[in-house]
PDB file of N, CA and C in Angstrom:
ATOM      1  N   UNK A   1     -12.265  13.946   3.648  1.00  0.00           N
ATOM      2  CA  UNK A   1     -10.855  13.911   3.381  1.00  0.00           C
ATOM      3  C   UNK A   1     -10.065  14.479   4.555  1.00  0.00           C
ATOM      4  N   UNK A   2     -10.544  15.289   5.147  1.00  0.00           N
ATOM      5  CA  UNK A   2      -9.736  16.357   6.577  1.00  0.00           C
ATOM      6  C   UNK A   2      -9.940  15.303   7.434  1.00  0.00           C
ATOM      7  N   UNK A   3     -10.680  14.209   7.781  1.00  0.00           N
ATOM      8  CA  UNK A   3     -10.898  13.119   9.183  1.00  0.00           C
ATOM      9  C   UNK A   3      -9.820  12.081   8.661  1.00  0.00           C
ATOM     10  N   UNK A   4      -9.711  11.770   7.216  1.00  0.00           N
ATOM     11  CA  UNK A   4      -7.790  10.787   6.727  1.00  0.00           C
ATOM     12  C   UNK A   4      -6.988  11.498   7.022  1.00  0.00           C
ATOM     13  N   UNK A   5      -6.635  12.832   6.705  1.00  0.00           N
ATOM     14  CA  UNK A   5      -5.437  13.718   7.173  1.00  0.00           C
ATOM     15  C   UNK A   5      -5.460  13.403   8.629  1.00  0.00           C
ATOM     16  N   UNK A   6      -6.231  13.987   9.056  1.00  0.00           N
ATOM     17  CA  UNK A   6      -6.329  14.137  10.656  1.00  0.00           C
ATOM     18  C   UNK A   6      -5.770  12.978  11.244  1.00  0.00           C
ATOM     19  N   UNK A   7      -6.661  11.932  10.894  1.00  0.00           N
ATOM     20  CA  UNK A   7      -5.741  10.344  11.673  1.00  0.00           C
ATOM     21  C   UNK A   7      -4.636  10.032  10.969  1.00  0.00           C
ATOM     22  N   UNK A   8      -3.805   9.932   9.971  1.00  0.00           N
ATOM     23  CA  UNK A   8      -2.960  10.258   9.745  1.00  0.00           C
ATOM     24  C   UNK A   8      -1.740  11.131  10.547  1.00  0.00           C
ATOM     25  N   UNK A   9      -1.826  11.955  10.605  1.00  0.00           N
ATOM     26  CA  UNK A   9      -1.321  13.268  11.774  1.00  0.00           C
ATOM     27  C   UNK A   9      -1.485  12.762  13.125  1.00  0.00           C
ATOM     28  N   UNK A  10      -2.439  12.213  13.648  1.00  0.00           N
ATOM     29  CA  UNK A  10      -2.655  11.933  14.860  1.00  0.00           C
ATOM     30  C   UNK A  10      -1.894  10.426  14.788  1.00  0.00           C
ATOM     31  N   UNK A  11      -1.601   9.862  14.313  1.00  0.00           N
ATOM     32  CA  UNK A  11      -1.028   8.749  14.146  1.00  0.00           C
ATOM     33  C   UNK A  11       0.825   9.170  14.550  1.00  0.00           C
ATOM     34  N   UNK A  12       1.304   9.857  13.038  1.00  0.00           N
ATOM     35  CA  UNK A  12       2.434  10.617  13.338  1.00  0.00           C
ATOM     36  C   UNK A  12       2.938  11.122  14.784  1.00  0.00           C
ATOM     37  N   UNK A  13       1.860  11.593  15.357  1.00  0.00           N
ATOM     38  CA  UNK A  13       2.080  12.446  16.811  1.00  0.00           C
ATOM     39  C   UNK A  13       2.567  10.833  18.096  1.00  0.00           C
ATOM     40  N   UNK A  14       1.143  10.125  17.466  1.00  0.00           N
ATOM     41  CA  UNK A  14       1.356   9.501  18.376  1.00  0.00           C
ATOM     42  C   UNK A  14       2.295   8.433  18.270  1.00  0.00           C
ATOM     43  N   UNK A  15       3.103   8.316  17.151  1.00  0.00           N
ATOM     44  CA  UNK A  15       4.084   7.418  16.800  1.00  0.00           C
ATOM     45  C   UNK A  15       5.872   7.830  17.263  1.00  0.00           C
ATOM     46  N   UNK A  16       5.615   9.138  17.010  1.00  0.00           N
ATOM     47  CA  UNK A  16       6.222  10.175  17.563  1.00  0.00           C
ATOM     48  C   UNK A  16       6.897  10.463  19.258  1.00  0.00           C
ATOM     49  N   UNK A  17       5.697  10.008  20.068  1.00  0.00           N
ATOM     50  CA  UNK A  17       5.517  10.544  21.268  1.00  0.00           C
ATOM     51  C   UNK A  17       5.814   8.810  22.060  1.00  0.00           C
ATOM     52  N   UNK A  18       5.339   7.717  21.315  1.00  0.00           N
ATOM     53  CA  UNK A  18       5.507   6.155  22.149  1.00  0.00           C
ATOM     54  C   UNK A  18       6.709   5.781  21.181  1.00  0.00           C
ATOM     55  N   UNK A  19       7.495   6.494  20.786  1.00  0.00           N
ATOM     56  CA  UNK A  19       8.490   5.758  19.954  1.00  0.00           C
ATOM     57  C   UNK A  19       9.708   4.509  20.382  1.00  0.00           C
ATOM     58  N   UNK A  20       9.649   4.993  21.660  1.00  0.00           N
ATOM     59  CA  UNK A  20      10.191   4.311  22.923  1.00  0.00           C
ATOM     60  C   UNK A  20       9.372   2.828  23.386  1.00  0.00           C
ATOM     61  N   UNK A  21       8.390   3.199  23.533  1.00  0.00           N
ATOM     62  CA  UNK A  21       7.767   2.067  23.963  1.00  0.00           C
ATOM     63  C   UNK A  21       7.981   0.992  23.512  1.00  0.00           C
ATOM     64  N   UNK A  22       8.044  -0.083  24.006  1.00  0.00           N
ATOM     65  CA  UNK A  22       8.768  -1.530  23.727  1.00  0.00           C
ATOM     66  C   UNK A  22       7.902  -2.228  23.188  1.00  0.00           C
ATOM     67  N   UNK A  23       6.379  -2.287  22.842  1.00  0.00           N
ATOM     68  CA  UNK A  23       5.433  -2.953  22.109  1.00  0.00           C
ATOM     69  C   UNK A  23       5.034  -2.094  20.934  1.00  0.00           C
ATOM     70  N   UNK A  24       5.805  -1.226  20.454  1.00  0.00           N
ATOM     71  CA  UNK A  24       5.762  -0.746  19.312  1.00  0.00           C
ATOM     72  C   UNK A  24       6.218  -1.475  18.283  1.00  0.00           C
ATOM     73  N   UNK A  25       7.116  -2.475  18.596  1.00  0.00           N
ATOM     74  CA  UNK A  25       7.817  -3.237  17.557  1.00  0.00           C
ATOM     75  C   UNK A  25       6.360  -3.964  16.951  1.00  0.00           C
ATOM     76  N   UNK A  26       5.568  -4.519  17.571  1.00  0.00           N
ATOM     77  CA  UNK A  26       4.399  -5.113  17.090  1.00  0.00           C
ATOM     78  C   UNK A  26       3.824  -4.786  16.189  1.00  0.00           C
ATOM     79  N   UNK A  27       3.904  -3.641  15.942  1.00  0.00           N
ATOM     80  CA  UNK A  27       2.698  -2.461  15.345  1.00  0.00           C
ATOM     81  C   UNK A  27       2.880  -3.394  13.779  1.00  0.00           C
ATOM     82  N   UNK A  28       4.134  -3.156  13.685  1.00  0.00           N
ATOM     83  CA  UNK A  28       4.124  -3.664  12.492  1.00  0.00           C
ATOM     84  C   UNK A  28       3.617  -5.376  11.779  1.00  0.00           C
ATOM     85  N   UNK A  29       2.936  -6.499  12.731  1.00  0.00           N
ATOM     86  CA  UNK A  29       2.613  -7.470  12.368  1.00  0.00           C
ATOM     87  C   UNK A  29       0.646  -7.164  12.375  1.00  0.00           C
ATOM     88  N   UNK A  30       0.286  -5.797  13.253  1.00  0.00           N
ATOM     89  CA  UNK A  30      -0.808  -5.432  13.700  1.00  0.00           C
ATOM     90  C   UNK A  30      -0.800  -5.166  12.231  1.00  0.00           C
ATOM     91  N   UNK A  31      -0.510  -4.083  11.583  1.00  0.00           N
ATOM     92  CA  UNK A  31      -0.323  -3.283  10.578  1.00  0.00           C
ATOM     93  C   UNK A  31      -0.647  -4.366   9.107  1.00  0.00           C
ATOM     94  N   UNK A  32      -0.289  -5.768   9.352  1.00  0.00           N
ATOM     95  CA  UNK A  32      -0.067  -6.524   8.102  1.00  0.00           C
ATOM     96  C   UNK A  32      -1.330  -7.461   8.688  1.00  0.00           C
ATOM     97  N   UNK A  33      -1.391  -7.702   9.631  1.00  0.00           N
ATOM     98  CA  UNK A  33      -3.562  -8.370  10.142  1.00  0.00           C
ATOM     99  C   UNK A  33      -4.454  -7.174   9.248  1.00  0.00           C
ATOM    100  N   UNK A  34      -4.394  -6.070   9.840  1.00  0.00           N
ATOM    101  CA  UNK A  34      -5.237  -5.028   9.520  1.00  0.00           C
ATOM    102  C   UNK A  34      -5.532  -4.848   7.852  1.00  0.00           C
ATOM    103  N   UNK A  35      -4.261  -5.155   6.692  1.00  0.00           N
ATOM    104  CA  UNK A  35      -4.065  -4.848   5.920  1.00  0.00           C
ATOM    105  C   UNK A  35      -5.221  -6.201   4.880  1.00  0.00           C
ATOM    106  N   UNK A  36      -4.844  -7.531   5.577  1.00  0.00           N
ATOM    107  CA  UNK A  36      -5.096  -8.687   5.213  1.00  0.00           C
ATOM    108  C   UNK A  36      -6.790  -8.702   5.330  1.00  0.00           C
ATOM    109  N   UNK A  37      -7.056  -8.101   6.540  1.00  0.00           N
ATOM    110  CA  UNK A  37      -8.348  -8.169   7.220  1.00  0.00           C
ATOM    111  C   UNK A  37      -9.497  -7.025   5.733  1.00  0.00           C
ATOM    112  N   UNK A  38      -8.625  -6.120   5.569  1.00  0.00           N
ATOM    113  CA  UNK A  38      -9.218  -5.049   4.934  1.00  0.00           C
ATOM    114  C   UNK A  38      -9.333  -5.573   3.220  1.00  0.00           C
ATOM    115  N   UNK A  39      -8.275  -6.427   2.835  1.00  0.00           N
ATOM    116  CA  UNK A  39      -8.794  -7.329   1.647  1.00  0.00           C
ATOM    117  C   UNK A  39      -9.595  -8.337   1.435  1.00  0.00           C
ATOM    118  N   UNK A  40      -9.963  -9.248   2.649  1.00  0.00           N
ATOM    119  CA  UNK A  40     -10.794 -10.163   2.717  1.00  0.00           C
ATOM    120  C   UNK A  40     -12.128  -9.182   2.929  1.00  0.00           C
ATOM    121  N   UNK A  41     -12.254  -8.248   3.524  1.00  0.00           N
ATOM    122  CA  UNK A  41     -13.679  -7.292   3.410  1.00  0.00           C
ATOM    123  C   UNK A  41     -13.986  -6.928   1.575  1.00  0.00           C
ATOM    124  N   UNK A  42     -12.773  -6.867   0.908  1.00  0.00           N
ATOM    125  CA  UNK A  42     -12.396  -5.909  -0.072  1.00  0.00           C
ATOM    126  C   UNK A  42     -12.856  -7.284  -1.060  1.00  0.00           C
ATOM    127  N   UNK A  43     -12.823  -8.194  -1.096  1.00  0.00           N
ATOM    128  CA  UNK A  43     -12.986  -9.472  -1.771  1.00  0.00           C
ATOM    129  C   UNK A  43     -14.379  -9.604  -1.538  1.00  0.00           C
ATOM    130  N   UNK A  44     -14.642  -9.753   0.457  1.00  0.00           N
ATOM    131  CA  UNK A  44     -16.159 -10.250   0.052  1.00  0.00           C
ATOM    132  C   UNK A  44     -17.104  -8.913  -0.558  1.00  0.00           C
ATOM    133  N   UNK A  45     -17.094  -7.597  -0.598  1.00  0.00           N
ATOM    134  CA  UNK A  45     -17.459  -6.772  -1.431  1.00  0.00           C
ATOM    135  C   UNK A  45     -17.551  -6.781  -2.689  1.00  0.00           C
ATOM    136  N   UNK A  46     -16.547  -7.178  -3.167  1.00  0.00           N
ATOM    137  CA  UNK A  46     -16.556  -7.631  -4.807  1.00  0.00           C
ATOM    138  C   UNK A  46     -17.247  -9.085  -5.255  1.00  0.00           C
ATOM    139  N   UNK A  47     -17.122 -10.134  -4.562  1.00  0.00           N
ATOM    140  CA  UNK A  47     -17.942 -10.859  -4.559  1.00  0.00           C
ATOM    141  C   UNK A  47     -19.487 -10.946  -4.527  1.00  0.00           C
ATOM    142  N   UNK A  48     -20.162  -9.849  -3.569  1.00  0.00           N
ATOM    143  CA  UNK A  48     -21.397  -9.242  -3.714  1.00  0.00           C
ATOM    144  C   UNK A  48     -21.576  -8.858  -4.524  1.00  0.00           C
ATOM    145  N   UNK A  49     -21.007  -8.347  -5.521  1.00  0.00           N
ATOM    146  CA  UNK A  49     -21.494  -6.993  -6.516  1.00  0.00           C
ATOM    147  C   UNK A  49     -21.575  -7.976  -7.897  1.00  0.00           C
ATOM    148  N   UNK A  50     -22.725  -7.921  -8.434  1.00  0.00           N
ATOM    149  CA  UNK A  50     -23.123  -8.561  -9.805  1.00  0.00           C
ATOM    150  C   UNK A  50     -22.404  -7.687 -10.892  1.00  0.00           C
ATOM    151  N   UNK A  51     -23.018  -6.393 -10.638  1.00  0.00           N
ATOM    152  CA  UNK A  51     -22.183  -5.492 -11.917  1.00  0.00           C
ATOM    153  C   UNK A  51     -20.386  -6.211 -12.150  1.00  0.00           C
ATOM    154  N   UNK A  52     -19.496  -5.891 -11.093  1.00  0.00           N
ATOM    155  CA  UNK A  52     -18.383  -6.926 -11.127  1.00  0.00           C
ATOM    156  C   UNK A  52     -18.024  -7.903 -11.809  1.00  0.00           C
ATOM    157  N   UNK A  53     -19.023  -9.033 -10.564  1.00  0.00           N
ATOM    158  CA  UNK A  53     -18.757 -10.043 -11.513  1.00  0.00           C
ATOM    159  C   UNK A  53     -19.066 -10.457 -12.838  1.00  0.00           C
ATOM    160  N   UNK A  54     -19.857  -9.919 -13.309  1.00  0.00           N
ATOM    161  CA  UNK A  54     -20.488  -9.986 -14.904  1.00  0.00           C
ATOM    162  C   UNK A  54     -19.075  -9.514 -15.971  1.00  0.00           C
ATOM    163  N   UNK A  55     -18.618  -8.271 -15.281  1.00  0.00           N
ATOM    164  CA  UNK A  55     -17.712  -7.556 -16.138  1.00  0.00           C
ATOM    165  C   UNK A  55     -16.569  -7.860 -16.198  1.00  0.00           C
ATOM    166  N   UNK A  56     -16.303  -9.264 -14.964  1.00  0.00           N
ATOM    167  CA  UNK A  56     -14.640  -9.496 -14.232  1.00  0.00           C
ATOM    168  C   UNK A  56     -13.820  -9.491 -15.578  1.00  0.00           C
ATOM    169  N   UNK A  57     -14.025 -10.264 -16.406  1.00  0.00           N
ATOM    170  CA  UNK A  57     -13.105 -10.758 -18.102  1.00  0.00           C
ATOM    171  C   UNK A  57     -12.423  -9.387 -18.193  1.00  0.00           C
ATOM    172  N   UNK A  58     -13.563  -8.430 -18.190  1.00  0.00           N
ATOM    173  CA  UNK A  58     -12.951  -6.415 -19.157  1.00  0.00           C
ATOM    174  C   UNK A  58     -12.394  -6.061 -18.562  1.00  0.00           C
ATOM    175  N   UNK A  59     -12.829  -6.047 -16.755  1.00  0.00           N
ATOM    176  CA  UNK A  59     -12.336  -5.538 -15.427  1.00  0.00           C
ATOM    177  C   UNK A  59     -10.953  -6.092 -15.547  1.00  0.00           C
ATOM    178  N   UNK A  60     -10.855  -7.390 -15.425  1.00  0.00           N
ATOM    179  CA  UNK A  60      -9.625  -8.265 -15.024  1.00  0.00           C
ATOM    180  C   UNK A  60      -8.001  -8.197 -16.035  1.00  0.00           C
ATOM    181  N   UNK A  61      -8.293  -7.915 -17.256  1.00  0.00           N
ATOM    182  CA  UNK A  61      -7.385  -7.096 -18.633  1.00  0.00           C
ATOM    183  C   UNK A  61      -7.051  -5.817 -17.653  1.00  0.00           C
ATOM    184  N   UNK A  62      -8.119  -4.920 -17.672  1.00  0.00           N
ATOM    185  CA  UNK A  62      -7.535  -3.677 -17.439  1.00  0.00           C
ATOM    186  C   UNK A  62      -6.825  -3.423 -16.151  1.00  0.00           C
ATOM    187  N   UNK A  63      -7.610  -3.811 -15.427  1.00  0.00           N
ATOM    188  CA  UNK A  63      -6.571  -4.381 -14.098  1.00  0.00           C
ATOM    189  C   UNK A  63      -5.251  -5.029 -14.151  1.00  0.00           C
ATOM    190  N   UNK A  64      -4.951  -5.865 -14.749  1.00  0.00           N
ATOM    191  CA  UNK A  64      -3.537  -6.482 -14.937  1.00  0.00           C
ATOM    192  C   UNK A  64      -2.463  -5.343 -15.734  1.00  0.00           C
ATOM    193  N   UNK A  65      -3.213  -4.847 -16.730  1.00  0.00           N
ATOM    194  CA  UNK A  65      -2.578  -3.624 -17.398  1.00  0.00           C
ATOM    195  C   UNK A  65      -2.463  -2.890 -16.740  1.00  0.00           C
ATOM    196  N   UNK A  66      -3.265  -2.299 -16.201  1.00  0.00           N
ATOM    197  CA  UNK A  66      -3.160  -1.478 -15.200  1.00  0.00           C
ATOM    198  C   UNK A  66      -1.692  -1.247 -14.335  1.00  0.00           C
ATOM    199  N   UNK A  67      -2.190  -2.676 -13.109  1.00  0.00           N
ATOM    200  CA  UNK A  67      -1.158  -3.034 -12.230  1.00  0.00           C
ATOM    201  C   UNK A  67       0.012  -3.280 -12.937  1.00  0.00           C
ATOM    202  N   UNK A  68       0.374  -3.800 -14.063  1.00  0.00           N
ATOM    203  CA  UNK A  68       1.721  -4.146 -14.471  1.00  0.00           C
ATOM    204  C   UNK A  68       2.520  -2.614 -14.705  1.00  0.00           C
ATOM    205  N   UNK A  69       1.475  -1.787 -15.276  1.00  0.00           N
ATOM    206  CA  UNK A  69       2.476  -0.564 -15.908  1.00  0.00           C
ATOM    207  C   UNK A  69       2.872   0.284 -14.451  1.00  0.00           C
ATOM    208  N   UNK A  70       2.090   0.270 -13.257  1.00  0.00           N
ATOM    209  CA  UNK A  70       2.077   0.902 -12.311  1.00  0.00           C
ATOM    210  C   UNK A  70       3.451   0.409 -11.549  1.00  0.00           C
ATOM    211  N   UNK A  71       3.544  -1.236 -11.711  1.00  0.00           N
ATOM    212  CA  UNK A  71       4.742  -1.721 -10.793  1.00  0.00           C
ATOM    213  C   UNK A  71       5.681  -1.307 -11.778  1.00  0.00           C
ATOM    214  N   UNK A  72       5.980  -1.340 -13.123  1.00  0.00           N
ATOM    215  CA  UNK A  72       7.074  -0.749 -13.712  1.00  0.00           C
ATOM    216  C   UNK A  72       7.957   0.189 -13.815  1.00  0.00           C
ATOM    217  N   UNK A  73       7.063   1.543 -13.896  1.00  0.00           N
ATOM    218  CA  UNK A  73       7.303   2.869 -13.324  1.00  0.00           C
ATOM    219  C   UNK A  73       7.251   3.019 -11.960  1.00  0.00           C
ATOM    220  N   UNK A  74       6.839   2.009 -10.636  1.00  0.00           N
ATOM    221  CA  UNK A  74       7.653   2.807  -9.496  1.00  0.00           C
ATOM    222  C   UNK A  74       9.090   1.535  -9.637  1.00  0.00           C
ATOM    223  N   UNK A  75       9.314   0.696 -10.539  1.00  0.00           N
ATOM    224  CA  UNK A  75      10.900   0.004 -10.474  1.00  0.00           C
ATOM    225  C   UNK A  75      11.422   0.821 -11.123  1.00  0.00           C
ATOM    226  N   UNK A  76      10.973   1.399 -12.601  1.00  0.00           N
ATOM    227  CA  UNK A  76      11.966   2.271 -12.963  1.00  0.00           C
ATOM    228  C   UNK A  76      12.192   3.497 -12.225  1.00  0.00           C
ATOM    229  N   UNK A  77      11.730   4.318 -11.490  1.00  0.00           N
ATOM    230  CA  UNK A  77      11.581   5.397 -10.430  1.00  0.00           C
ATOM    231  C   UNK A  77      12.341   5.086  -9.306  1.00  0.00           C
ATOM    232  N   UNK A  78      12.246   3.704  -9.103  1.00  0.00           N
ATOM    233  CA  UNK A  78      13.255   3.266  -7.478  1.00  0.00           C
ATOM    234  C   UNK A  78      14.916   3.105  -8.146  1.00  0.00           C
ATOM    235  N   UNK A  79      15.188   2.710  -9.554  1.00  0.00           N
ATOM    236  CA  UNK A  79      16.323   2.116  -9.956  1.00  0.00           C
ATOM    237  C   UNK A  79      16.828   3.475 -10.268  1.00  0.00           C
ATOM    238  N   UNK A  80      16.146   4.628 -11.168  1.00  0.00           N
ATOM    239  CA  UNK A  80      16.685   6.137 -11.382  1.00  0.00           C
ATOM    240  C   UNK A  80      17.366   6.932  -9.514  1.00  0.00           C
ATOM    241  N   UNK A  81      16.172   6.933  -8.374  1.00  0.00           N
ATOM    242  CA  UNK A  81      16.703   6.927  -7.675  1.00  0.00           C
ATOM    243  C   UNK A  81      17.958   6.515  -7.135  1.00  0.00           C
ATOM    244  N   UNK A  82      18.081   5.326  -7.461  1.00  0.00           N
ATOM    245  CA  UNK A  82      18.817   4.438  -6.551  1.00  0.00           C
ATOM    246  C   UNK A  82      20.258   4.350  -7.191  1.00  0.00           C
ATOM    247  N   UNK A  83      20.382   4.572  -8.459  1.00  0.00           N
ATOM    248  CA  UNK A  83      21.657   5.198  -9.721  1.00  0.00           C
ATOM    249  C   UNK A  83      21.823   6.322  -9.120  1.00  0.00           C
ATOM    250  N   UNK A  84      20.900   7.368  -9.604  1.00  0.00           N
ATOM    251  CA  UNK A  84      21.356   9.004  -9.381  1.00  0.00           C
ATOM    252  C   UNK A  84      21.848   9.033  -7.633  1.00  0.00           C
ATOM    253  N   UNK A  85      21.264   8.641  -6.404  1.00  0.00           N
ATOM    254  CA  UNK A  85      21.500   8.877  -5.200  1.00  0.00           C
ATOM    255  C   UNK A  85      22.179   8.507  -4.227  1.00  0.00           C
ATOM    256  N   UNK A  86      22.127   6.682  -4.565  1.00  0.00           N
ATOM    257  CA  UNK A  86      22.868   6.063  -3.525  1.00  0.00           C
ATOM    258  C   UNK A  86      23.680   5.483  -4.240  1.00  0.00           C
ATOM    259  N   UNK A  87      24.114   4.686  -5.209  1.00  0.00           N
ATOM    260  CA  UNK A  87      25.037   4.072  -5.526  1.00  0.00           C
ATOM    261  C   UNK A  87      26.379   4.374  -5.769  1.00  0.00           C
ATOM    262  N   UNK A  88      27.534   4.017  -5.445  1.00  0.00           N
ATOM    263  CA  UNK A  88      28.936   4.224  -5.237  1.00  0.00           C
ATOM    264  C   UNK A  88      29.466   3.891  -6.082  1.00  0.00           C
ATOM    265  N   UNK A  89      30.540   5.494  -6.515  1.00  0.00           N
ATOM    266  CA  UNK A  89      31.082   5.154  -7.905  1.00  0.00           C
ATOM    267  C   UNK A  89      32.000   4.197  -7.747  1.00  0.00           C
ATOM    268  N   UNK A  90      32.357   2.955  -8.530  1.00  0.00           N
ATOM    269  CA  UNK A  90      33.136   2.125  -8.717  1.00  0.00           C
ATOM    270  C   UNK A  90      34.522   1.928  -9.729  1.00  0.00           C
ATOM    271  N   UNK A  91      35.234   2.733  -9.112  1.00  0.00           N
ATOM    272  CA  UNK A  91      36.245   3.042  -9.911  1.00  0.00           C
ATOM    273  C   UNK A  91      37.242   3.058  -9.298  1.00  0.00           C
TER     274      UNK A  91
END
């Protein structure tokens, strides 16, 4: 867990320190390869695994439940924010 912090932090520093740099704008299409790259690993992993696929039907419920209640509460969490902090009284 201290070697995720660490690159993390070392990331910060160094995001920090090239903030200037003119091929930083990139980072961010690097950032969405990397992300894509790390689900197609994340797929063919699950694809390997028999336990998985046997269970996908039980897995695949609780997962959707899962994910649905999770995106709900951070919309209701972004909309409480976004009432209480930024929005302009209209009056």
């Amino acid at each position: 867990m201290f070697s995720v912090i660490a690159c993390l932090l070392a990331g910060i520093v160094a995001g920090h320190l090239l903030r200037d740099w003119r091929h930083v704008r990139h980072i961010g299409r690097l950032i969405s390869l990397a992300i894509f790259l790390l689900l197609f690993l994340l797929g063919l992993s699950v694809g390997g695994n028999e336990a998985i696929l046997s269970n996908l039907s039980t897995i695949g419920v609780t997962g959707v439940v899962i994910s649905l209640a999770s995106t709900m509460g951070s919309v209701l969490a972004s909309w409480w924010v976004y009432v209480r902090f930024f929005r302009k009284d209209e009056a």
